[in-house]
N, C-alpha and C. Protein backbone atom coordinates (compact mmCIF):
# COMPACT_ATOMS: atom_id res chain seq x y z
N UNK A 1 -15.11 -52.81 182.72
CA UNK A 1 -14.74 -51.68 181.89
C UNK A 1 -15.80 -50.59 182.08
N UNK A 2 -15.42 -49.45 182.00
CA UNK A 2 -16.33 -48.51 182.42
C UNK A 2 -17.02 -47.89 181.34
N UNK A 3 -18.19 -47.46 181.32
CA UNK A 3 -18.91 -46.79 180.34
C UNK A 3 -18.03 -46.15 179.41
N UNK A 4 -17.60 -45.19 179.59
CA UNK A 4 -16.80 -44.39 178.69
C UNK A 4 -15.40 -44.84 178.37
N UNK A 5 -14.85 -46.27 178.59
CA UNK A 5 -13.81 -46.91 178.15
C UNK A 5 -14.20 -47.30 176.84
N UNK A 6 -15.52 -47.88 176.72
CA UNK A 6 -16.27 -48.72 175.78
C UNK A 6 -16.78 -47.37 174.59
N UNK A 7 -16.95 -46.15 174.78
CA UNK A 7 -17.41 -45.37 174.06
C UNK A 7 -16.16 -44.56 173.59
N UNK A 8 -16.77 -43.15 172.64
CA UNK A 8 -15.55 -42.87 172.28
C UNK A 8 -14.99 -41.76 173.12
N UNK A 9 -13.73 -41.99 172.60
CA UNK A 9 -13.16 -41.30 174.08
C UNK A 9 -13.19 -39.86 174.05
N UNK A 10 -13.26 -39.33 175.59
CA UNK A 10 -14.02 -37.56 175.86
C UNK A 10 -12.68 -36.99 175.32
N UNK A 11 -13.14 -35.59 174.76
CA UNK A 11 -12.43 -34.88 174.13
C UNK A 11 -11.38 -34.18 175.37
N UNK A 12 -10.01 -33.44 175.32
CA UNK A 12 -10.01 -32.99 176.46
C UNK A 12 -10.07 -31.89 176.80
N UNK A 13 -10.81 -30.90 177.33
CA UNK A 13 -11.01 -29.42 178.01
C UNK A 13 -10.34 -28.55 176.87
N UNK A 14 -10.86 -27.71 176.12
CA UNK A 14 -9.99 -26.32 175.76
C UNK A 14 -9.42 -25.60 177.27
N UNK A 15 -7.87 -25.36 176.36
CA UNK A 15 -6.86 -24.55 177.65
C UNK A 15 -6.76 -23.21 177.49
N UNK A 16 -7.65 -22.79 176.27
CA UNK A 16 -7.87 -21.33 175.65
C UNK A 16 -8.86 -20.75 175.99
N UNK A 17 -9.69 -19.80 175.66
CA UNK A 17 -10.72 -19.35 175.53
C UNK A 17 -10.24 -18.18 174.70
N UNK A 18 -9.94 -17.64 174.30
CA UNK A 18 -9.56 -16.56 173.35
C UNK A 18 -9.86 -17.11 171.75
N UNK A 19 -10.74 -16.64 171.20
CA UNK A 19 -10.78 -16.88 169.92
C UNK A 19 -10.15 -16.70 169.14
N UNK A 20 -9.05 -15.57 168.82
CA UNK A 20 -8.07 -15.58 168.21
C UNK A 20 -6.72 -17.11 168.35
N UNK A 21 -7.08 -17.71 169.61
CA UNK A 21 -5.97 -18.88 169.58
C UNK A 21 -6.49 -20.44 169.53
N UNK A 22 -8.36 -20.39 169.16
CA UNK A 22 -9.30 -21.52 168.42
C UNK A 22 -9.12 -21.75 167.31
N UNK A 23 -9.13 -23.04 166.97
CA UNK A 23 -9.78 -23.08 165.54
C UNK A 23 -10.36 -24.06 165.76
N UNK A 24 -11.91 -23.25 164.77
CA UNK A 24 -13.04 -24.07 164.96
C UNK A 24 -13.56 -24.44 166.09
N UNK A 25 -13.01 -23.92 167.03
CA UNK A 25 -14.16 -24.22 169.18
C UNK A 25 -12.45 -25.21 169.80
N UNK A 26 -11.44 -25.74 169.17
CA UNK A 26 -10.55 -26.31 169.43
C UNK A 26 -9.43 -25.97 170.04
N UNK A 27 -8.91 -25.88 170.95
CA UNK A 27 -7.37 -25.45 171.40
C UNK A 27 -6.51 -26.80 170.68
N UNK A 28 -6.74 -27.64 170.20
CA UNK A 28 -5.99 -28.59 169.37
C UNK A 28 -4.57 -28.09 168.62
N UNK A 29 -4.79 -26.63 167.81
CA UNK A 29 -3.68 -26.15 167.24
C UNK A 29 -2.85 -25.54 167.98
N UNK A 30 -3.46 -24.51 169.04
CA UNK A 30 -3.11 -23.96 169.99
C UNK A 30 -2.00 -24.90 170.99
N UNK A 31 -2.54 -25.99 171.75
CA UNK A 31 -1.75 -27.35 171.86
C UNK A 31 -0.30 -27.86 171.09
N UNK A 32 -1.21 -28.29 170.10
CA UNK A 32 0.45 -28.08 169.11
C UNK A 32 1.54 -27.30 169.06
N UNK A 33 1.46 -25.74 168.99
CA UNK A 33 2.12 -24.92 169.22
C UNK A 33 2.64 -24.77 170.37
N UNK A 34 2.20 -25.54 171.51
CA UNK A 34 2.65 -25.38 173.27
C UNK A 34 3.97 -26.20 172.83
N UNK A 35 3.62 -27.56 172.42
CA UNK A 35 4.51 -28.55 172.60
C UNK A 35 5.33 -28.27 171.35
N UNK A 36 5.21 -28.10 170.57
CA UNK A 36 6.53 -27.55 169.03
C UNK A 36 6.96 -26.64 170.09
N UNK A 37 6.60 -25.26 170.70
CA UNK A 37 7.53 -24.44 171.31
C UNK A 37 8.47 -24.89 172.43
N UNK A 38 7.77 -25.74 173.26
CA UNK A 38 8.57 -26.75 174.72
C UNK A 38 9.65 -27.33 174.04
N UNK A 39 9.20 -28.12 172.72
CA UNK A 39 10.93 -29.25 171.54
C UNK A 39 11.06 -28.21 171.43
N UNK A 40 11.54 -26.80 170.84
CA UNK A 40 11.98 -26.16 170.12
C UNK A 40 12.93 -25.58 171.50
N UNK A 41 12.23 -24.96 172.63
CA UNK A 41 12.46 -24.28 173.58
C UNK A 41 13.95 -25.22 174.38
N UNK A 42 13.94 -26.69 174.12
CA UNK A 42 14.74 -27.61 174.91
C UNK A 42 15.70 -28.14 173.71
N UNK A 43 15.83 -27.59 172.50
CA UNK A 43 16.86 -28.11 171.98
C UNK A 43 17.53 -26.77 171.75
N UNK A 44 16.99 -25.70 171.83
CA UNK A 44 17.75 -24.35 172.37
C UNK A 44 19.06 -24.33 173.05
N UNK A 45 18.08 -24.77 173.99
CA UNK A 45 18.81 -24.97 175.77
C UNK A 45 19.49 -26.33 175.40
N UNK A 46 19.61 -26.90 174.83
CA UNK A 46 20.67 -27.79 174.73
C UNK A 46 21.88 -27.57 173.44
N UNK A 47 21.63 -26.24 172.89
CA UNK A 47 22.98 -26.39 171.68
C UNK A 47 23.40 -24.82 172.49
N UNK A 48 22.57 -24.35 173.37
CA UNK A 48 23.26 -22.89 174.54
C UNK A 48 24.00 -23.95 175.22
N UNK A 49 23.87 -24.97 176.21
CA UNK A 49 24.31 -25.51 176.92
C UNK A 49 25.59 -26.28 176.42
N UNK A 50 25.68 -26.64 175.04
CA UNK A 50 26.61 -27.69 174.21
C UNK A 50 27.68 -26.12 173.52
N UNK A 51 27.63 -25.00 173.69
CA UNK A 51 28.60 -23.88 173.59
C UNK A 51 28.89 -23.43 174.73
N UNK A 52 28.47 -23.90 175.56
CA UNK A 52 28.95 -23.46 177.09
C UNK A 52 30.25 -24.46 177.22
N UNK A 53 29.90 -25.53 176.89
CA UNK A 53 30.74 -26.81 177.38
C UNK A 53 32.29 -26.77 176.55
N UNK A 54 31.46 -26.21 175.17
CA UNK A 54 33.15 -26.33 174.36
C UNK A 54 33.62 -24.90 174.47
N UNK A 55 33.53 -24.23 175.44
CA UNK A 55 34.18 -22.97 176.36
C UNK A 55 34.57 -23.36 177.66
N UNK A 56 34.16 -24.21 178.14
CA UNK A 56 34.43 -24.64 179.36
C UNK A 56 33.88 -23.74 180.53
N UNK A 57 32.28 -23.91 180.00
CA UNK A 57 30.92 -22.57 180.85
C UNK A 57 29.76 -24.05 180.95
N UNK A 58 29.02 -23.39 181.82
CA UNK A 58 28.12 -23.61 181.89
C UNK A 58 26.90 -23.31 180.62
N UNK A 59 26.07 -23.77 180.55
CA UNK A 59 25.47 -22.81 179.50
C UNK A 59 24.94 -21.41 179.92
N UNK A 60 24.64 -21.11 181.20
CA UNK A 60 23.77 -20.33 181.71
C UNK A 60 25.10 -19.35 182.01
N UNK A 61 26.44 -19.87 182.30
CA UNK A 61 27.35 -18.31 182.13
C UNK A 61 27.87 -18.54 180.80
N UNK A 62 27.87 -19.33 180.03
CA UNK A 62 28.06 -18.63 178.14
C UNK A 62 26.77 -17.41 178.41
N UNK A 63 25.61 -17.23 178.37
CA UNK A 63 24.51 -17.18 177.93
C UNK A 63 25.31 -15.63 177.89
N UNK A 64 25.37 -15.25 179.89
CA UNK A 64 25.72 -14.16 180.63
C UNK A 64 27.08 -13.73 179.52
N UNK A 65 28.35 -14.42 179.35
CA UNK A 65 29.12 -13.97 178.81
C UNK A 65 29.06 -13.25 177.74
N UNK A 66 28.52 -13.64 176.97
CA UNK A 66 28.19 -13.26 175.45
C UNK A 66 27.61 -12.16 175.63
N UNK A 67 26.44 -11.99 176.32
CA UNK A 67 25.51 -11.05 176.44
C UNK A 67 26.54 -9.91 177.31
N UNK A 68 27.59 -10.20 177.81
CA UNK A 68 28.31 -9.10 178.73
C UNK A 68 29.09 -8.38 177.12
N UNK A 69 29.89 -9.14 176.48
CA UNK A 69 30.48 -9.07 174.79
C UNK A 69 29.63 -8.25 173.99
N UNK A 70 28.46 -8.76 174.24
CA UNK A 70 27.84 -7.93 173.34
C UNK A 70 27.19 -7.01 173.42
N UNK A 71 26.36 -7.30 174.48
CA UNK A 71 26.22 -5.31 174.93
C UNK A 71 27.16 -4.09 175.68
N UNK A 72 28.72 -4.89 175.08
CA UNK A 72 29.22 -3.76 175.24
C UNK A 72 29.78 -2.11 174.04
N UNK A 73 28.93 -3.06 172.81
CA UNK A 73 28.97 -2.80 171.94
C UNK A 73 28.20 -1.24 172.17
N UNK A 74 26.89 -1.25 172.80
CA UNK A 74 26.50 -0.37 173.43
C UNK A 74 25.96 0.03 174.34
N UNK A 75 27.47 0.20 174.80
CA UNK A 75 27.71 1.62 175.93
C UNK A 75 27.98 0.40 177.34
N UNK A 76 27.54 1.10 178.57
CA UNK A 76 28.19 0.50 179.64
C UNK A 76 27.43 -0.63 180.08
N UNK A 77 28.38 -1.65 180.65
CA UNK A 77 27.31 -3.32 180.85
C UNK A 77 27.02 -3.33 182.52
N UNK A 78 26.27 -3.36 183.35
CA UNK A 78 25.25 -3.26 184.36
C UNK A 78 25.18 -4.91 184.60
N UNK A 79 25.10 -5.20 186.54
CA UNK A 79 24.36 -6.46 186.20
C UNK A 79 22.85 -6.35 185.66
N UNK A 80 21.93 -5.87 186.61
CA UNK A 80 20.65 -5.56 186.27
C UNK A 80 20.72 -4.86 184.56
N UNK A 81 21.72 -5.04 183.78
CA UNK A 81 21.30 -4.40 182.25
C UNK A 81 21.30 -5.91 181.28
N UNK A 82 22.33 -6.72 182.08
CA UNK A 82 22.34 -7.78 181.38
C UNK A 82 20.99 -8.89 182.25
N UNK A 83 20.27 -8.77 182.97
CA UNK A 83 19.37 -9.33 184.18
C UNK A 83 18.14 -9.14 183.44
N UNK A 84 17.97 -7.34 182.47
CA UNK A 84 16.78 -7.41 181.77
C UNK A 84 17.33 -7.94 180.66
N UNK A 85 18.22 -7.99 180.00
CA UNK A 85 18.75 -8.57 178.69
C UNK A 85 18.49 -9.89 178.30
N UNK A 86 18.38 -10.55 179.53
CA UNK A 86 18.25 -12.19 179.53
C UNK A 86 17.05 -12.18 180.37
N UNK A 87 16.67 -11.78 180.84
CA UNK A 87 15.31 -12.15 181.37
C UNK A 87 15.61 -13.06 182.75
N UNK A 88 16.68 -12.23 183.41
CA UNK A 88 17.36 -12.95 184.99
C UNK A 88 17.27 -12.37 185.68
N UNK A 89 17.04 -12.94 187.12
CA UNK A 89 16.89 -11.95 187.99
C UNK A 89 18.27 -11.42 188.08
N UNK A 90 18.56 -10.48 188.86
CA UNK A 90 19.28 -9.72 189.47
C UNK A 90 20.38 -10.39 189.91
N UNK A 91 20.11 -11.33 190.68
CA UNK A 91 20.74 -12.14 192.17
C UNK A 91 21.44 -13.06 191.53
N UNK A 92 20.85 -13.86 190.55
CA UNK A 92 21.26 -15.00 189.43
C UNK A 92 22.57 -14.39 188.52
N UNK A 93 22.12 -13.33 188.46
CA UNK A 93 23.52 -12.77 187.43
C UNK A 93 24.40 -12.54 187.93
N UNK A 94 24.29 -11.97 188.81
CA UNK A 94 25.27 -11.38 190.41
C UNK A 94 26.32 -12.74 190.33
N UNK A 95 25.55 -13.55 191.01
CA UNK A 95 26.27 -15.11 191.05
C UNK A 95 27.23 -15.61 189.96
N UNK A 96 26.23 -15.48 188.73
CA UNK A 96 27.05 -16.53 188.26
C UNK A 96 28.33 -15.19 187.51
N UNK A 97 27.96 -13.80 187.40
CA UNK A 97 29.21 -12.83 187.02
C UNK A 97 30.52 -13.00 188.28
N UNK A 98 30.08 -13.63 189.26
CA UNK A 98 31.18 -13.27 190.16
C UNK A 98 31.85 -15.53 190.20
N UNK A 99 31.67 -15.55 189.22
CA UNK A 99 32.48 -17.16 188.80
C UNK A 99 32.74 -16.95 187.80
N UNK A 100 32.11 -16.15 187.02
CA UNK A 100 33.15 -15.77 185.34
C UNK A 100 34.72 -14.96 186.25
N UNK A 101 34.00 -14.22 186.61
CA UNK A 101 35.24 -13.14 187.56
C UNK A 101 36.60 -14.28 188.01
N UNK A 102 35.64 -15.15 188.75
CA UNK A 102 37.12 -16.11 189.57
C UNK A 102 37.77 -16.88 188.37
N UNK A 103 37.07 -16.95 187.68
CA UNK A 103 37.57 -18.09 186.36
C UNK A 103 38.35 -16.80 185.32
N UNK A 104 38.23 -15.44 185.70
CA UNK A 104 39.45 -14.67 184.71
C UNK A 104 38.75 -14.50 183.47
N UNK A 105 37.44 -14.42 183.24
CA UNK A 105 36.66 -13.85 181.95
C UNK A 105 35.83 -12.89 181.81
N UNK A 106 35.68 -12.23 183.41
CA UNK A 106 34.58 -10.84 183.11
C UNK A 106 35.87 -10.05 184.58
N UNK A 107 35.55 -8.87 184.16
CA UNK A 107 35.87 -8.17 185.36
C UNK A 107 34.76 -7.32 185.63
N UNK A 108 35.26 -6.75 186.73
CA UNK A 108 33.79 -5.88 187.47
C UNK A 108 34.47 -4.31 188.12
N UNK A 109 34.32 -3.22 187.70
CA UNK A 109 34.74 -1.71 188.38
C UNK A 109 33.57 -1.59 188.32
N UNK A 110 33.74 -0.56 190.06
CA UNK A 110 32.65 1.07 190.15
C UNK A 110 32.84 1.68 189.01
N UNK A 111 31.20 2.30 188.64
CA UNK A 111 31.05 3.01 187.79
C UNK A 111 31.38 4.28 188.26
N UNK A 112 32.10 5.09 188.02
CA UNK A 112 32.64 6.55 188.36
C UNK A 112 31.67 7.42 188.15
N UNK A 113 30.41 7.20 187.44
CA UNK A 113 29.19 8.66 187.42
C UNK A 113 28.49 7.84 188.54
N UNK A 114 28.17 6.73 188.81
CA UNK A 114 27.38 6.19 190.38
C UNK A 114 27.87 5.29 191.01
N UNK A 115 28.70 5.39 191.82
CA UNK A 115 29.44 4.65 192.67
C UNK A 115 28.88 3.20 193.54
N UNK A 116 27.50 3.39 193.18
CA UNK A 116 26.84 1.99 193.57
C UNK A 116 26.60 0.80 192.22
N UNK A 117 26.72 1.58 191.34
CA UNK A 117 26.34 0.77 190.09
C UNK A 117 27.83 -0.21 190.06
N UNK A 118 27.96 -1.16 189.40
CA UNK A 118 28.85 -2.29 188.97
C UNK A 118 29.32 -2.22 187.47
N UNK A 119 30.10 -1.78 186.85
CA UNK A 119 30.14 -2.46 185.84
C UNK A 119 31.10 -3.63 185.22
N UNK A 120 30.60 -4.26 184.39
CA UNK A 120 31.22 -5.29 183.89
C UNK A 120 31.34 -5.09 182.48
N UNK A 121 32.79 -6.38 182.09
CA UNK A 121 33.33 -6.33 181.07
C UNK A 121 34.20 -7.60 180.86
N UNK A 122 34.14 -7.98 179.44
CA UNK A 122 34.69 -9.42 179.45
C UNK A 122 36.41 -9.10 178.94
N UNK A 123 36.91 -9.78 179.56
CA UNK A 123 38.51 -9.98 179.21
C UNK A 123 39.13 -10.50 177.94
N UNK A 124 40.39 -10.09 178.00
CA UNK A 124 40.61 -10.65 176.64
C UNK A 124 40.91 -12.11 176.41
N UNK A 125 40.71 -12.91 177.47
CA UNK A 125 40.54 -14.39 177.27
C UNK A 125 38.83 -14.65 177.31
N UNK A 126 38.13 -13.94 177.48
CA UNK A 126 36.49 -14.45 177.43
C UNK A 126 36.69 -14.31 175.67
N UNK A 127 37.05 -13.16 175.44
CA UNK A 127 36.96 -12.63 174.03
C UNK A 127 37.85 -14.16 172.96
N UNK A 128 38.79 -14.19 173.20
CA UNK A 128 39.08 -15.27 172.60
C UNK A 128 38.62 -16.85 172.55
N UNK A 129 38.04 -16.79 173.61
CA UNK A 129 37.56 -17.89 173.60
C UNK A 129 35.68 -17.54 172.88
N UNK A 130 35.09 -16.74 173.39
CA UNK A 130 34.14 -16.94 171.90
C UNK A 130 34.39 -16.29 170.98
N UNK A 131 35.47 -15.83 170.35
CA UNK A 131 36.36 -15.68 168.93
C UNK A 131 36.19 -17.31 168.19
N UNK A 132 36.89 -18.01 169.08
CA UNK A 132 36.71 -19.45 168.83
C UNK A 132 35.48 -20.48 168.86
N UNK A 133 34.33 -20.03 169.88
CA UNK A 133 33.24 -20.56 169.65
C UNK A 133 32.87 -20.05 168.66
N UNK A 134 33.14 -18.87 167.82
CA UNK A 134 32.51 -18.39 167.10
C UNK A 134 32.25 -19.17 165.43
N UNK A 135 33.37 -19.92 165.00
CA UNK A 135 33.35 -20.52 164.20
C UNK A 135 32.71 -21.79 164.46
N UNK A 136 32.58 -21.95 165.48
CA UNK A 136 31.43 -23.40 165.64
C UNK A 136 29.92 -22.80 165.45
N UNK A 137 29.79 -21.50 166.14
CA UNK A 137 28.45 -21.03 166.39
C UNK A 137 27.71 -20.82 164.66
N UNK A 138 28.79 -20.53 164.11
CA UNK A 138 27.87 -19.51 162.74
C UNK A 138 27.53 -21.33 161.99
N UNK A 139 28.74 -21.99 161.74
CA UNK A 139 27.91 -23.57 161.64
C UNK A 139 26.61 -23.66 161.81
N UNK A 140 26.48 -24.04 163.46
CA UNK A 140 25.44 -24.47 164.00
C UNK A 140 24.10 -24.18 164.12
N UNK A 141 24.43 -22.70 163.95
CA UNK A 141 23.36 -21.51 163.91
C UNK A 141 22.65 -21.45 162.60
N UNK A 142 23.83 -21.77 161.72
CA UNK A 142 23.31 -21.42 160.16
C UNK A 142 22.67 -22.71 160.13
N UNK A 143 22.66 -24.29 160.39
CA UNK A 143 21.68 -24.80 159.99
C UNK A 143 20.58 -25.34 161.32
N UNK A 144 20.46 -24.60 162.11
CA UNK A 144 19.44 -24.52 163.43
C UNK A 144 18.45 -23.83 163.08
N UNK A 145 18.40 -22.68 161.83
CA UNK A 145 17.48 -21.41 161.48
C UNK A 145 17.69 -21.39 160.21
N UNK A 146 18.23 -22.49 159.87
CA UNK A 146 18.68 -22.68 157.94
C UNK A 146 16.92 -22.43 157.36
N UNK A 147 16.13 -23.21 157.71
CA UNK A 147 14.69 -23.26 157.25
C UNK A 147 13.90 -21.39 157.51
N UNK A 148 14.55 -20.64 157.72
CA UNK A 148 13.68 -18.92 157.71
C UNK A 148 14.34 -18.24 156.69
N UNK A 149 13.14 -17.85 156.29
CA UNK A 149 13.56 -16.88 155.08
C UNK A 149 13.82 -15.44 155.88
N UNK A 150 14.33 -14.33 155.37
CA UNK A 150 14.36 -13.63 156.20
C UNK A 150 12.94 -12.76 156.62
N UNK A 151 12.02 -12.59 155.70
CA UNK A 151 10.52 -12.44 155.87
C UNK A 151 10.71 -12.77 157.72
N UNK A 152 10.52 -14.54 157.11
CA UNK A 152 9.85 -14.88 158.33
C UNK A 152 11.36 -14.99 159.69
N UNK A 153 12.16 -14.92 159.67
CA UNK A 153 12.90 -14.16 160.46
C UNK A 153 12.78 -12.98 161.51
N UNK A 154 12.38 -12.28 160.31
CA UNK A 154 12.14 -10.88 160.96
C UNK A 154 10.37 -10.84 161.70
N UNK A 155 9.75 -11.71 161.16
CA UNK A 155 8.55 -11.73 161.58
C UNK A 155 8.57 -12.57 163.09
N UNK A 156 8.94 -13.39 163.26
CA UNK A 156 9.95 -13.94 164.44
C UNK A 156 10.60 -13.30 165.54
N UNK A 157 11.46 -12.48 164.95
CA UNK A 157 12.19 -11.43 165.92
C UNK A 157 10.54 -10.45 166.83
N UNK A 158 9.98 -9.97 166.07
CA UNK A 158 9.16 -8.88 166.09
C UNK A 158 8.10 -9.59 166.92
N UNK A 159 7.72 -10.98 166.67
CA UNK A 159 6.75 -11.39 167.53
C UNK A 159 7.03 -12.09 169.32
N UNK A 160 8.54 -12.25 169.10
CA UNK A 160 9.18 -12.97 170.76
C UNK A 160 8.49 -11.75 171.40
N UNK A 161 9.00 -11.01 171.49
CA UNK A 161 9.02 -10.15 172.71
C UNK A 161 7.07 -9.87 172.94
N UNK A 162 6.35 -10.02 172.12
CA UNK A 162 5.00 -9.92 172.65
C UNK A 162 4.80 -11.13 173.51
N UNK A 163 5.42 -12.25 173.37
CA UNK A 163 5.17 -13.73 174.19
C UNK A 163 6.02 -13.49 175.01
N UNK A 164 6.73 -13.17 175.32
CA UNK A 164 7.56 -12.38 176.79
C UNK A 164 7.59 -11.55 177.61
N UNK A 165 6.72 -10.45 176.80
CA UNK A 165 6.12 -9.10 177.64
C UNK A 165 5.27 -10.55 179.01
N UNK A 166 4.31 -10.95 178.61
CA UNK A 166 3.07 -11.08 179.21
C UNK A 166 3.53 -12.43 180.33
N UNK A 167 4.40 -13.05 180.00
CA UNK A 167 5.11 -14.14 180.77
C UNK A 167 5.29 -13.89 182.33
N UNK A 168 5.60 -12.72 182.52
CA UNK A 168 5.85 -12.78 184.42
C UNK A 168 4.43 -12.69 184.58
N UNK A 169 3.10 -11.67 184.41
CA UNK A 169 1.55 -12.14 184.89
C UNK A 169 1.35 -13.18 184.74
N UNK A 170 1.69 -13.93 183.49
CA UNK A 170 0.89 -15.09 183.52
C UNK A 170 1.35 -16.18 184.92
N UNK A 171 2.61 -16.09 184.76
CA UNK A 171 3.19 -16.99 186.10
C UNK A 171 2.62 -16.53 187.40
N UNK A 172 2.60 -15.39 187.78
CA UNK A 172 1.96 -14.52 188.79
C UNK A 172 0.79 -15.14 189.21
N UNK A 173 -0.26 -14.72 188.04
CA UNK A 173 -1.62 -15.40 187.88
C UNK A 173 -1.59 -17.30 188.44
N UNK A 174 -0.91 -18.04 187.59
CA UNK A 174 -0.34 -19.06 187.86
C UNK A 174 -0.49 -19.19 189.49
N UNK A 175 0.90 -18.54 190.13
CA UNK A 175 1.29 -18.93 191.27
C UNK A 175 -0.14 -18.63 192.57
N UNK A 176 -0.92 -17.67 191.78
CA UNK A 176 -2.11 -17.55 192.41
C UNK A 176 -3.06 -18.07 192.23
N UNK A 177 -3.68 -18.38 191.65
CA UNK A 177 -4.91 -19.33 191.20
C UNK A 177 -4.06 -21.00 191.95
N UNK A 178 -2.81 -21.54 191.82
CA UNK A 178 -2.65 -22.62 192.05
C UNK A 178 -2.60 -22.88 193.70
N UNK A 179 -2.88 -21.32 194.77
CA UNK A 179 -2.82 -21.09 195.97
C UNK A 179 -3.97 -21.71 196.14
N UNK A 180 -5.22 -21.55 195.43
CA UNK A 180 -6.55 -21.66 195.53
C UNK A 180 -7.18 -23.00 194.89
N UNK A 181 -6.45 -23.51 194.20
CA UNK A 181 -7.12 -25.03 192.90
C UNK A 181 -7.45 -26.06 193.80
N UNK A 182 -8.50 -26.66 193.76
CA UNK A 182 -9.17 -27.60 194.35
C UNK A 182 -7.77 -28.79 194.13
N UNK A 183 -7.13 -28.77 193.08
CA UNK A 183 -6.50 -29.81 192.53
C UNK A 183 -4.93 -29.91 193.75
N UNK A 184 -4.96 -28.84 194.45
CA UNK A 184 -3.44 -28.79 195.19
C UNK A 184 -3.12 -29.67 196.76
């Protein structure tokens, strides 16, 4: 048995250094919050994915659909409008808008002020069919987020997008430093 099997066991590395995300010299809470957000982040993606299914979508073209539905609310729908909307590339939306298309739930015209632009729009069978998810969704939704008051709701809304601004550097950073890690 090795020295430090027999002793108590080494603490492991802070993954922080920012004092605002320590407590007390610890990334311990910081930690916590990785992994509550990863469960939180994967049972998301599994009740997006479980409204895809009772549409007969994928989850990843519900996601696109809805988001085509609903920002048409305002004004004209773009792939690249729904690409920043969801946080997709370009190419990804492209794809999976042109299998809503074959499946008869989005259509796609030239935009007549720029003839290179695309726009899209969901049909009146996309529309009915999340007409109909819709009464499953407000269910599911209402007790998925049953526990926020609206305070902390809105405090919620207001704080995503600062943890999303910074997400493509950090991966960036990521994909660079891991070019260089002794560990690769």
């Amino acid at each position: 048995m090795s020295p430090r099997a027999k002793g108590r066991p080494q603490a492991a590395p802070n993954t922080v250094s920012r004092q605002e995300l320590l407590v007390n010299g610890s990334d311990f809470e910081f930690r916590q919050f990785i992994h509550d957000s990863l469960a939180f982040s994967a049972r998301l993606l599994a009740v997006r994915d479980g409204y895809g299914r009772v549409i007969g979508l994928t989850g990843q073209q519900y996601i696109i659909l809805i988001s085509i539905a609903h920002l048409a609310s305002r004004g004209a729908v773009t792939v690249s409008g729904v690409a920043d909307h969801l946080y997709l590339s370009g190419s990804f939306v492209t794809t999976e808008t042109n299998k809503l298309v074959r499946l008869g739930l989005v259509t796609k015209s030239t935009d007549p002020a720029d003839r290179r632009r695309v726009l899209l729009a969901s049909t009146d069978e996309a529309s009915r069919r999340l007409r109909e998810l819709a009464e499953i969704q407000v269910q599911v939704n209402d007790v998925h987020f049953g526990q926020l008051s609206r305070k902390e709701f809105d405090q919620l809304r207001s704080i995503m997008p600062q943890l999303l601004q910074p997400t493509e550097q950090a991966l960036s950073l990521l994909e660079h430093l891991a070019r260089f890690s002794a560990l690769s």
